[in-house]
C-alpha atoms as a PDB file:
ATOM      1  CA  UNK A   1     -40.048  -3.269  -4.417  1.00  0.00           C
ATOM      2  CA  UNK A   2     -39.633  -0.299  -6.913  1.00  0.00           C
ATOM      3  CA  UNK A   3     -40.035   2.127  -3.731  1.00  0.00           C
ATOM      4  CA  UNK A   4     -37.471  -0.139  -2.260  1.00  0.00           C
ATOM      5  CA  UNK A   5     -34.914   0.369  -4.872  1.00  0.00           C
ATOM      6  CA  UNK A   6     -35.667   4.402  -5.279  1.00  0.00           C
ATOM      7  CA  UNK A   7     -35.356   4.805  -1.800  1.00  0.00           C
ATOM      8  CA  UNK A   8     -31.973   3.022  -1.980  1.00  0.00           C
ATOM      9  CA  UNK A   9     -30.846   4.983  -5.122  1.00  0.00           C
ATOM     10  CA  UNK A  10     -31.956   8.144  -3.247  1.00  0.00           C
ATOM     11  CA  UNK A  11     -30.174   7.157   0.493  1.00  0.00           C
ATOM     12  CA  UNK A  12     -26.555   6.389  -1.771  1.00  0.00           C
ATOM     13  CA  UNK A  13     -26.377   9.612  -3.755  1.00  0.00           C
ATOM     14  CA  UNK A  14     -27.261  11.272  -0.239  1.00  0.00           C
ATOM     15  CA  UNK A  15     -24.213  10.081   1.328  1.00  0.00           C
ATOM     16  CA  UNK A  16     -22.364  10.597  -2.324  1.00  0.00           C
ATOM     17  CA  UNK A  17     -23.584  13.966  -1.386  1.00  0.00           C
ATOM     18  CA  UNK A  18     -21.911  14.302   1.929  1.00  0.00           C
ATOM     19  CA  UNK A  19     -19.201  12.182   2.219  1.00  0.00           C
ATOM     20  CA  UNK A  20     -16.032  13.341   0.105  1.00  0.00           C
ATOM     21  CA  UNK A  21     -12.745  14.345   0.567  1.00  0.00           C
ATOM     22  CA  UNK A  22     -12.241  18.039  -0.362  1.00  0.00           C
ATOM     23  CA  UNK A  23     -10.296  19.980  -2.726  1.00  0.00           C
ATOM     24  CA  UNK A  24      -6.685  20.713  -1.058  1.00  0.00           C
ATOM     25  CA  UNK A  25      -6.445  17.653   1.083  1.00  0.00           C
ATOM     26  CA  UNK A  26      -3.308  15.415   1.078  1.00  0.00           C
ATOM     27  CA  UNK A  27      -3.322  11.629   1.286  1.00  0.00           C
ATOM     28  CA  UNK A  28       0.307  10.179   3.019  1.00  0.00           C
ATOM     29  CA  UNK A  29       0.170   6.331   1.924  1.00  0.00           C
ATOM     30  CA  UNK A  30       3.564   3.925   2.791  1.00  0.00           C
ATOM     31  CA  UNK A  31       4.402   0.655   2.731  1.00  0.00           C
ATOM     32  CA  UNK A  32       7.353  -0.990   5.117  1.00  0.00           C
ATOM     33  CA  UNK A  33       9.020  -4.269   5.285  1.00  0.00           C
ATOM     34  CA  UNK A  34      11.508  -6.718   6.523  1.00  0.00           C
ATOM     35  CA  UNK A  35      11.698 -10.461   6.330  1.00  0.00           C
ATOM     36  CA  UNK A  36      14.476 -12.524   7.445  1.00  0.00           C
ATOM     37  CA  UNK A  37      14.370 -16.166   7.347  1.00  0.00           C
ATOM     38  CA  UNK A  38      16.976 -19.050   7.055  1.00  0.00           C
ATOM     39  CA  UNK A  39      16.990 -22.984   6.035  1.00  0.00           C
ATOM     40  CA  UNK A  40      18.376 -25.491   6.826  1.00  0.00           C
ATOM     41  CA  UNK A  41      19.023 -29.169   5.431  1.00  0.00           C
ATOM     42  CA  UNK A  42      21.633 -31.114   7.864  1.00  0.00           C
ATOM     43  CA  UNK A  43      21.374 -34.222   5.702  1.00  0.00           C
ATOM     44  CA  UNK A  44      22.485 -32.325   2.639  1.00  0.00           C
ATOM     45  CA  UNK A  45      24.047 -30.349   4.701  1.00  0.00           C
ATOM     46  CA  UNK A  46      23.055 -27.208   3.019  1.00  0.00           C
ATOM     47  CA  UNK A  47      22.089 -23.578   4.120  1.00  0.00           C
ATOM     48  CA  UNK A  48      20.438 -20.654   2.905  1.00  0.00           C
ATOM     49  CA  UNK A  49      19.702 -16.918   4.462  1.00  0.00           C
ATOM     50  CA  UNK A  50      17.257 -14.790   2.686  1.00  0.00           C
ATOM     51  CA  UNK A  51      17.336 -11.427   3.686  1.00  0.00           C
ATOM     52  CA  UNK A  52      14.282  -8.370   2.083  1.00  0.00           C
ATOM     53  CA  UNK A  53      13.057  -4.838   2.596  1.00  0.00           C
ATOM     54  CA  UNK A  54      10.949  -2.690   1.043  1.00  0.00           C
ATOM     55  CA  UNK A  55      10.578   1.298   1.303  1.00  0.00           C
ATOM     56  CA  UNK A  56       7.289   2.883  -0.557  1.00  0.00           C
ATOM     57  CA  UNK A  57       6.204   6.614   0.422  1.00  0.00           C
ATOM     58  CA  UNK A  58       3.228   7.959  -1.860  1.00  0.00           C
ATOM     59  CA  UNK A  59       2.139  11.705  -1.696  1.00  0.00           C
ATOM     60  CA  UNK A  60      -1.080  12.657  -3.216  1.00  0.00           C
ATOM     61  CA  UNK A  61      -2.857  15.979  -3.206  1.00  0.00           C
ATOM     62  CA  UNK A  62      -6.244  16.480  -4.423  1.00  0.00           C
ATOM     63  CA  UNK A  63      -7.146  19.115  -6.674  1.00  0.00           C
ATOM     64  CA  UNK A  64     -10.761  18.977  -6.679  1.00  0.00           C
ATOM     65  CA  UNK A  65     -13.235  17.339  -4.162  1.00  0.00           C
ATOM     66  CA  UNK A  66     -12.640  13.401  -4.808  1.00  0.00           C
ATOM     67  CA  UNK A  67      -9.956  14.136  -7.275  1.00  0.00           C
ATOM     68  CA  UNK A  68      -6.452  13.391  -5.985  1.00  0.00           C
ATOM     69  CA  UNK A  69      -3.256  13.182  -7.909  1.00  0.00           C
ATOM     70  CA  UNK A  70       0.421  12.426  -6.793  1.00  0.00           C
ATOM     71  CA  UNK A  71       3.407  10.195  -7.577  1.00  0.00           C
ATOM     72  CA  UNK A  72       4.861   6.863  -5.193  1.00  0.00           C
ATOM     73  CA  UNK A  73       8.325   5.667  -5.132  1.00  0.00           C
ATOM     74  CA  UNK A  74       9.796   2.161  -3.802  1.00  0.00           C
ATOM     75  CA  UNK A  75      13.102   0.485  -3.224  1.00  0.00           C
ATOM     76  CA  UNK A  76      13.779  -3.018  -2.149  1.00  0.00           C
ATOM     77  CA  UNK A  77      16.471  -4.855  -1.817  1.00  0.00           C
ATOM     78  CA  UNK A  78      16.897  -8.918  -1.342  1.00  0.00           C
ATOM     79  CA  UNK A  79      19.665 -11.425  -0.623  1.00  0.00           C
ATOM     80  CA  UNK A  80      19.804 -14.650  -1.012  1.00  0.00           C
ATOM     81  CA  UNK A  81      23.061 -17.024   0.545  1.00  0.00           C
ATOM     82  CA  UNK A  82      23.378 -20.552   0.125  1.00  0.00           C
ATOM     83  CA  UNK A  83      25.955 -23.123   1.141  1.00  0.00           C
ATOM     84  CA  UNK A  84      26.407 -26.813   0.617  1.00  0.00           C
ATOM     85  CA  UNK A  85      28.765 -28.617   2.332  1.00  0.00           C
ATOM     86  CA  UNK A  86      27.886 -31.858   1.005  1.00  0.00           C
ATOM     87  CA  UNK A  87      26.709 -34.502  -2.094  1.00  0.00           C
ATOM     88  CA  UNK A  88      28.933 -32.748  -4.731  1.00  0.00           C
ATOM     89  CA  UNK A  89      31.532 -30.317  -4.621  1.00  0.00           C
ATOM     90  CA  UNK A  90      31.017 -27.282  -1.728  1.00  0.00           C
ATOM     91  CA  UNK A  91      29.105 -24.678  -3.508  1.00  0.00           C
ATOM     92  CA  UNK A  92      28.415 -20.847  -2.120  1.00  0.00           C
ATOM     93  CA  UNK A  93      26.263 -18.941  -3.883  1.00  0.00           C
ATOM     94  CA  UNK A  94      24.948 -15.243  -3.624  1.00  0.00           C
ATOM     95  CA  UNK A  95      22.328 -13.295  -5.163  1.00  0.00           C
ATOM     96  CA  UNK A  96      20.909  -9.796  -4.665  1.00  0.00           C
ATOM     97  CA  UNK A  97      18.146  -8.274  -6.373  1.00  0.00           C
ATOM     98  CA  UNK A  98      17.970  -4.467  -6.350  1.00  0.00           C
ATOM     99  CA  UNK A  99      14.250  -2.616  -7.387  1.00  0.00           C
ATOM    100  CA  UNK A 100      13.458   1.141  -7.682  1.00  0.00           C
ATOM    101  CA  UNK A 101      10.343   2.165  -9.165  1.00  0.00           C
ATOM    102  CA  UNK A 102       8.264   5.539  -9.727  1.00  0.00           C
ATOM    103  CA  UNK A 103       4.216   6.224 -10.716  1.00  0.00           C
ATOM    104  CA  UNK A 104       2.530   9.400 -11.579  1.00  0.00           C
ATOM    105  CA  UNK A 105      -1.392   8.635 -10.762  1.00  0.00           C
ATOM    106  CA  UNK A 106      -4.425  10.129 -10.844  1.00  0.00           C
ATOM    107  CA  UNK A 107      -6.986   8.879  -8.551  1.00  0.00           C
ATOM    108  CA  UNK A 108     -10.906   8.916  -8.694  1.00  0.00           C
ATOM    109  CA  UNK A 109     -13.176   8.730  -5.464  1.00  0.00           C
ATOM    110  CA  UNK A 110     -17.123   8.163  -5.649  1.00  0.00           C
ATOM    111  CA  UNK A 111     -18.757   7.510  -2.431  1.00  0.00           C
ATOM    112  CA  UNK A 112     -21.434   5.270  -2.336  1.00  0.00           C
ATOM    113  CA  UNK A 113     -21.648   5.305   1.726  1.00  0.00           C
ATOM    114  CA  UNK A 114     -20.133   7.774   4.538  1.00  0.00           C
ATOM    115  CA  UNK A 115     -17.324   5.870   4.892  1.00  0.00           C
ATOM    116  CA  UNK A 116     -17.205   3.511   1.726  1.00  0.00           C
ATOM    117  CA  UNK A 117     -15.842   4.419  -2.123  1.00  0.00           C
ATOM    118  CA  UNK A 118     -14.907   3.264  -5.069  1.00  0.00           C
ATOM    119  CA  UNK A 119     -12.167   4.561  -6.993  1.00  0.00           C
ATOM    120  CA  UNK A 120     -10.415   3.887 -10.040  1.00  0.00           C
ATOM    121  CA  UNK A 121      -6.509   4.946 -10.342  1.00  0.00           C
ATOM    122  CA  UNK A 122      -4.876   5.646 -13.511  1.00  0.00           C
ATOM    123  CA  UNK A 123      -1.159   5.373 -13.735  1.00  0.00           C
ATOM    124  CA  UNK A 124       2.090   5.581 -15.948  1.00  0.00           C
ATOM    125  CA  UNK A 125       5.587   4.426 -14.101  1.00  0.00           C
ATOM    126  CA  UNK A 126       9.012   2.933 -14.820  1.00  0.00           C
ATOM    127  CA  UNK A 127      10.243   0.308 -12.372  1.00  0.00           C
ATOM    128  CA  UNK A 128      14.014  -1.076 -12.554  1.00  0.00           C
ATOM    129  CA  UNK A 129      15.467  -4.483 -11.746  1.00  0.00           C
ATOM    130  CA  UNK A 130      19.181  -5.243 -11.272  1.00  0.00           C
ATOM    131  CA  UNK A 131      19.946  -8.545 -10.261  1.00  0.00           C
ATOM    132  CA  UNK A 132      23.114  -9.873  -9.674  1.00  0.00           C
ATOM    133  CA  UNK A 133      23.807 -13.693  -9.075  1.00  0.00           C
ATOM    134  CA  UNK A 134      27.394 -15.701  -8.242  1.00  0.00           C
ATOM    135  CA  UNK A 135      28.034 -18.699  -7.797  1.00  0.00           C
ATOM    136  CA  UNK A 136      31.542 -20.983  -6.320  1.00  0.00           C
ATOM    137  CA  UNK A 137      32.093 -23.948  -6.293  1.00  0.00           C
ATOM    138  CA  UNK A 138      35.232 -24.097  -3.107  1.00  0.00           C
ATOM    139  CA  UNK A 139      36.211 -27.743  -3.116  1.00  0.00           C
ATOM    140  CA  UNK A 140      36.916 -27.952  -6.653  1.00  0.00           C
ATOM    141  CA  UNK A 141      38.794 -26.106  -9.231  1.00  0.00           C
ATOM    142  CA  UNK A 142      37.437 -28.434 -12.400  1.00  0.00           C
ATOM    143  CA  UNK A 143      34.217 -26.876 -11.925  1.00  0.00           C
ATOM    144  CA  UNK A 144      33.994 -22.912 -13.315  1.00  0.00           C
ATOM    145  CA  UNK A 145      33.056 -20.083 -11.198  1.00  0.00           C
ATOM    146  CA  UNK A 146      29.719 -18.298 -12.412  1.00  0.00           C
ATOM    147  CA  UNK A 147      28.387 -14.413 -12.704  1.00  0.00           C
ATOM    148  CA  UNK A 148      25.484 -13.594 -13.928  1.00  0.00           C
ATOM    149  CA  UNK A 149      24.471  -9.395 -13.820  1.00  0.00           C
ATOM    150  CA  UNK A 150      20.686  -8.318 -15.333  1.00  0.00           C
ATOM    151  CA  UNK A 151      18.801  -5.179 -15.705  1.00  0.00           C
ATOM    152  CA  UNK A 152      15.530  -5.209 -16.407  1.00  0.00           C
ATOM    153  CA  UNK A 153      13.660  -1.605 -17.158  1.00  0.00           C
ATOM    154  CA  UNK A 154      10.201  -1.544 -16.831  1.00  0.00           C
ATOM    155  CA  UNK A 155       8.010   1.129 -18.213  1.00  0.00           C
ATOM    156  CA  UNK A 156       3.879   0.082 -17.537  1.00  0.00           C
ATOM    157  CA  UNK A 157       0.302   2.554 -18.007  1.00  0.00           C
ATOM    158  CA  UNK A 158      -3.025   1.474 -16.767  1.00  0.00           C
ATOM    159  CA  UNK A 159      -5.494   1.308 -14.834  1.00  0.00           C
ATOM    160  CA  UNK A 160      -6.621  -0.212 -11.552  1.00  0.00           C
ATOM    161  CA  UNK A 161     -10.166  -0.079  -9.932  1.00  0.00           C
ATOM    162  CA  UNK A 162     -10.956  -0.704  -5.939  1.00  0.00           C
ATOM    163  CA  UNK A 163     -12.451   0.235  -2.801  1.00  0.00           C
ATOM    164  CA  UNK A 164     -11.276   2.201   0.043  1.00  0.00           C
ATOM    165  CA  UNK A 165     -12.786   1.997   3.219  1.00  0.00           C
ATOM    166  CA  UNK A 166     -12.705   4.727   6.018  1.00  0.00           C
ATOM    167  CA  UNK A 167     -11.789   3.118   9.454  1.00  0.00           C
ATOM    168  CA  UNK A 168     -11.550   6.922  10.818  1.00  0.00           C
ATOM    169  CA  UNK A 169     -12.085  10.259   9.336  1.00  0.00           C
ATOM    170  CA  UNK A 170      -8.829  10.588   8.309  1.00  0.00           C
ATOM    171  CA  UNK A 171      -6.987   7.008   8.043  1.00  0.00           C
ATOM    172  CA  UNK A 172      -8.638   4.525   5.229  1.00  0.00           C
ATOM    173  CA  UNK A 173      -7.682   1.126   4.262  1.00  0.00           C
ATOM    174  CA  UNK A 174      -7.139   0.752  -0.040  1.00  0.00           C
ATOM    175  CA  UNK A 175      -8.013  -2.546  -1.487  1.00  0.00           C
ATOM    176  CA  UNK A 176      -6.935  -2.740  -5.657  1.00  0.00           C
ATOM    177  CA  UNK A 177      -8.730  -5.038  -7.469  1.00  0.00           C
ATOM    178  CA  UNK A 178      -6.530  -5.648 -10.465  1.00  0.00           C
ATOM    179  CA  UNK A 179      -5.360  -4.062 -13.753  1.00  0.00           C
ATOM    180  CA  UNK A 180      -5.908  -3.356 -16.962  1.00  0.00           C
ATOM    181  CA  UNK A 181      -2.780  -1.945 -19.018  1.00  0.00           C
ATOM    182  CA  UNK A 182      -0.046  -1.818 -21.373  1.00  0.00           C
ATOM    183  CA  UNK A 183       3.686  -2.680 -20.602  1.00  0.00           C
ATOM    184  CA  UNK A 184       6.834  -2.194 -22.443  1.00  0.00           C
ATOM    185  CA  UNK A 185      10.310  -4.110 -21.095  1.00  0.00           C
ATOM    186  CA  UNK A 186      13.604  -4.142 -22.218  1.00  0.00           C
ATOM    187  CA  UNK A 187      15.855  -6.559 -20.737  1.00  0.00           C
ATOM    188  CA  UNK A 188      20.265  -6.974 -20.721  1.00  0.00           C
ATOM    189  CA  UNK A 189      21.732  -9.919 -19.343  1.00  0.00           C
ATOM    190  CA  UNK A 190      25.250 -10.475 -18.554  1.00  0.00           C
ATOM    191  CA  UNK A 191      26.719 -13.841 -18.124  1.00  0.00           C
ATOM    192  CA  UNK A 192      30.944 -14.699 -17.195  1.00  0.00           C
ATOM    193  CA  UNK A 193      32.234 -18.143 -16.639  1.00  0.00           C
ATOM    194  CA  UNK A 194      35.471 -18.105 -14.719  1.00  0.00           C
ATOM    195  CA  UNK A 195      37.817 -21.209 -14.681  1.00  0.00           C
ATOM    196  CA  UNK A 196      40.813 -21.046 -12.444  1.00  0.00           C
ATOM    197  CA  UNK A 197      40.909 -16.827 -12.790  1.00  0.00           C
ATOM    198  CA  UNK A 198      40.434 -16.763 -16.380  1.00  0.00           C
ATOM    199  CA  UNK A 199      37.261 -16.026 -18.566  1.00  0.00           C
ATOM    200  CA  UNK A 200      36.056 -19.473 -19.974  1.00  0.00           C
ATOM    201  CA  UNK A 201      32.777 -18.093 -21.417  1.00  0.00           C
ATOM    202  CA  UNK A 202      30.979 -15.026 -21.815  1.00  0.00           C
ATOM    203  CA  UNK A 203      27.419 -13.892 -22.833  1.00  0.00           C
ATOM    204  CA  UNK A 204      25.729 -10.748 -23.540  1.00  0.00           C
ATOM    205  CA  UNK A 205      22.105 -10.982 -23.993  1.00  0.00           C
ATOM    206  CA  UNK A 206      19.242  -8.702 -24.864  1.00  0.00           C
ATOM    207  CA  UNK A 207      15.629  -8.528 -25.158  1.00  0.00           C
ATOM    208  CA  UNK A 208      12.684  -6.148 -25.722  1.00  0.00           C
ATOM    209  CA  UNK A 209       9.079  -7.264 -25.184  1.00  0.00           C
ATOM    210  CA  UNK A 210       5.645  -5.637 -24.847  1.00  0.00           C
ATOM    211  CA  UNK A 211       2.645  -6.648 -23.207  1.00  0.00           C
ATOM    212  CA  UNK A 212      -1.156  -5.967 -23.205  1.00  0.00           C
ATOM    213  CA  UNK A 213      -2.412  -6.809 -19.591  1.00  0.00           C
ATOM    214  CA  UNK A 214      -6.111  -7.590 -18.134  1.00  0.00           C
ATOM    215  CA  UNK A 215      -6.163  -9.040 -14.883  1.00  0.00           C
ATOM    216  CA  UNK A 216      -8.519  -9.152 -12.425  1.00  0.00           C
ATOM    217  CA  UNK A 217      -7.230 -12.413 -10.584  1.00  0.00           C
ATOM    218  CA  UNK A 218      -6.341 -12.932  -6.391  1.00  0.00           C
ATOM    219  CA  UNK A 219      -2.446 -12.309  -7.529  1.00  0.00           C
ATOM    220  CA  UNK A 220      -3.227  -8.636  -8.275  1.00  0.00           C
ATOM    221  CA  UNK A 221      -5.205  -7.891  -5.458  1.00  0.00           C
ATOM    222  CA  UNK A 222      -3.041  -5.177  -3.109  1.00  0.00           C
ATOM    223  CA  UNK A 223      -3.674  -3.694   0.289  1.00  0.00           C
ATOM    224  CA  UNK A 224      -2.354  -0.123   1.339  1.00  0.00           C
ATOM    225  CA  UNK A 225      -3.209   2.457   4.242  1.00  0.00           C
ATOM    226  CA  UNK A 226      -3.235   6.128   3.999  1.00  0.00           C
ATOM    227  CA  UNK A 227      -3.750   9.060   6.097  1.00  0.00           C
ATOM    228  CA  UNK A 228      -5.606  11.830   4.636  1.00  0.00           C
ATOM    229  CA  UNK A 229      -4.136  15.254   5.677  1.00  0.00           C
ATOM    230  CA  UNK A 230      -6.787  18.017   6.282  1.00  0.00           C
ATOM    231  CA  UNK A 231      -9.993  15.903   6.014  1.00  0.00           C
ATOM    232  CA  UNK A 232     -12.748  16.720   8.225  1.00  0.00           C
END
């Protein structure tokens, strides 16, 4: 059994040995989506439309063997519609969520196999939120109008182990496994109230918060695929 085990020890620093991803190499990682998808309730006769895409290019360049280091950007966008035609007054609504967020990482590769590593990312980033809700009521004018505008501004640092997996010599799929970090949020909230035309309430709210995150549940886990640029 103890041969067993040195013989293992000796196969995986072997391949630790030969299997890496050298100094000057560039990894390309993106993410890109689109969902559309609608609803639909004859009896209350109501209707909603939600509409979503997501843009997220990554650059990384490594500046030793195994060491890479780079910066990833993303914007999305959602809207949501509803109508209701019935049981109450006709209500529209419609709100849109706007994200843009940036990271500076620094990623570590150790190969335990040819085409298996683990790797441990450590990151600092600032993600914003504006989100911007309204709602009407048409049949009605006893009922106010609502507005509603947030931003939420995100700053986070931490760090995040996984594995990637080579599926070719130069493509590899990234599986994160969770996080452990610190985040700091500061949060404004605008709210109007509009009855017949003219403002029958307003609100101005904000909030600062920070947080101390470790969590290695199924919600953090994240998938990604990247192309590694002048790998052998």
């Amino acid at each position: 059994m103890k041969k067993v085990i040195l013989l293992l020890i000796a196969v995986l620093c072997y391949s630790n040995l030969q299997a890496q991803i050298s100094k000057g190499s560039i990894a390309l990682t993106g993410t890109l989506a689109y969902s559309y998808s609608t609803y639909e309730d004859r009896d209350a006769s109501t209707f909603q439309k939600v509409k979503n895409y997501e843009l997220g290019p990554s650059v990384g360049i490594f500046i030793k063997d195994n060491l890479e280091v780079g910066a990833n950007f993303n914007f999305g966008r959602e809207r949501i519609s509803n109508d209701r035609l019935s049981l109450g007054p006709p209500y529209t609504s419609d709100d849109r969520y706007r994200t843009f967020s940036y990271n500076a990482y620094a990623k570590q590769y150790l190969f335990l196999l040819d085409k298996i590593a683990l790797h441990a990312v450590l990151s600092v980033g600032y993600n914003k939120t504006v989100t911007q809700f309204n709602s009407i009521y048409t049949g009605t004018s006893a009922i106010p109008s609502r507005s509603n505008e947030s931003d939420s501004r995100y700053f986070s640092a931490g760090v995040s182990p996984g594995i990637t997996c080579f599926i070719s010599p130069k493509f590899a799929l990234n599986l994160n496994l969770g996080l452990l970090g610190f985040s700091k949020t500061t949060y404004d909230s605008k709210n109007v109230e509009l009855l017949n035309g003219v403002i029958n309430f307003q609100d101005d709210y904000t909030s600062k918060s920070n947080s101390f995150n470790f969590d290695f549940s199924s919600a953090t886990l994240n998938y990604g695929l990247t192309y590694y640029l002048g790998r052998q």
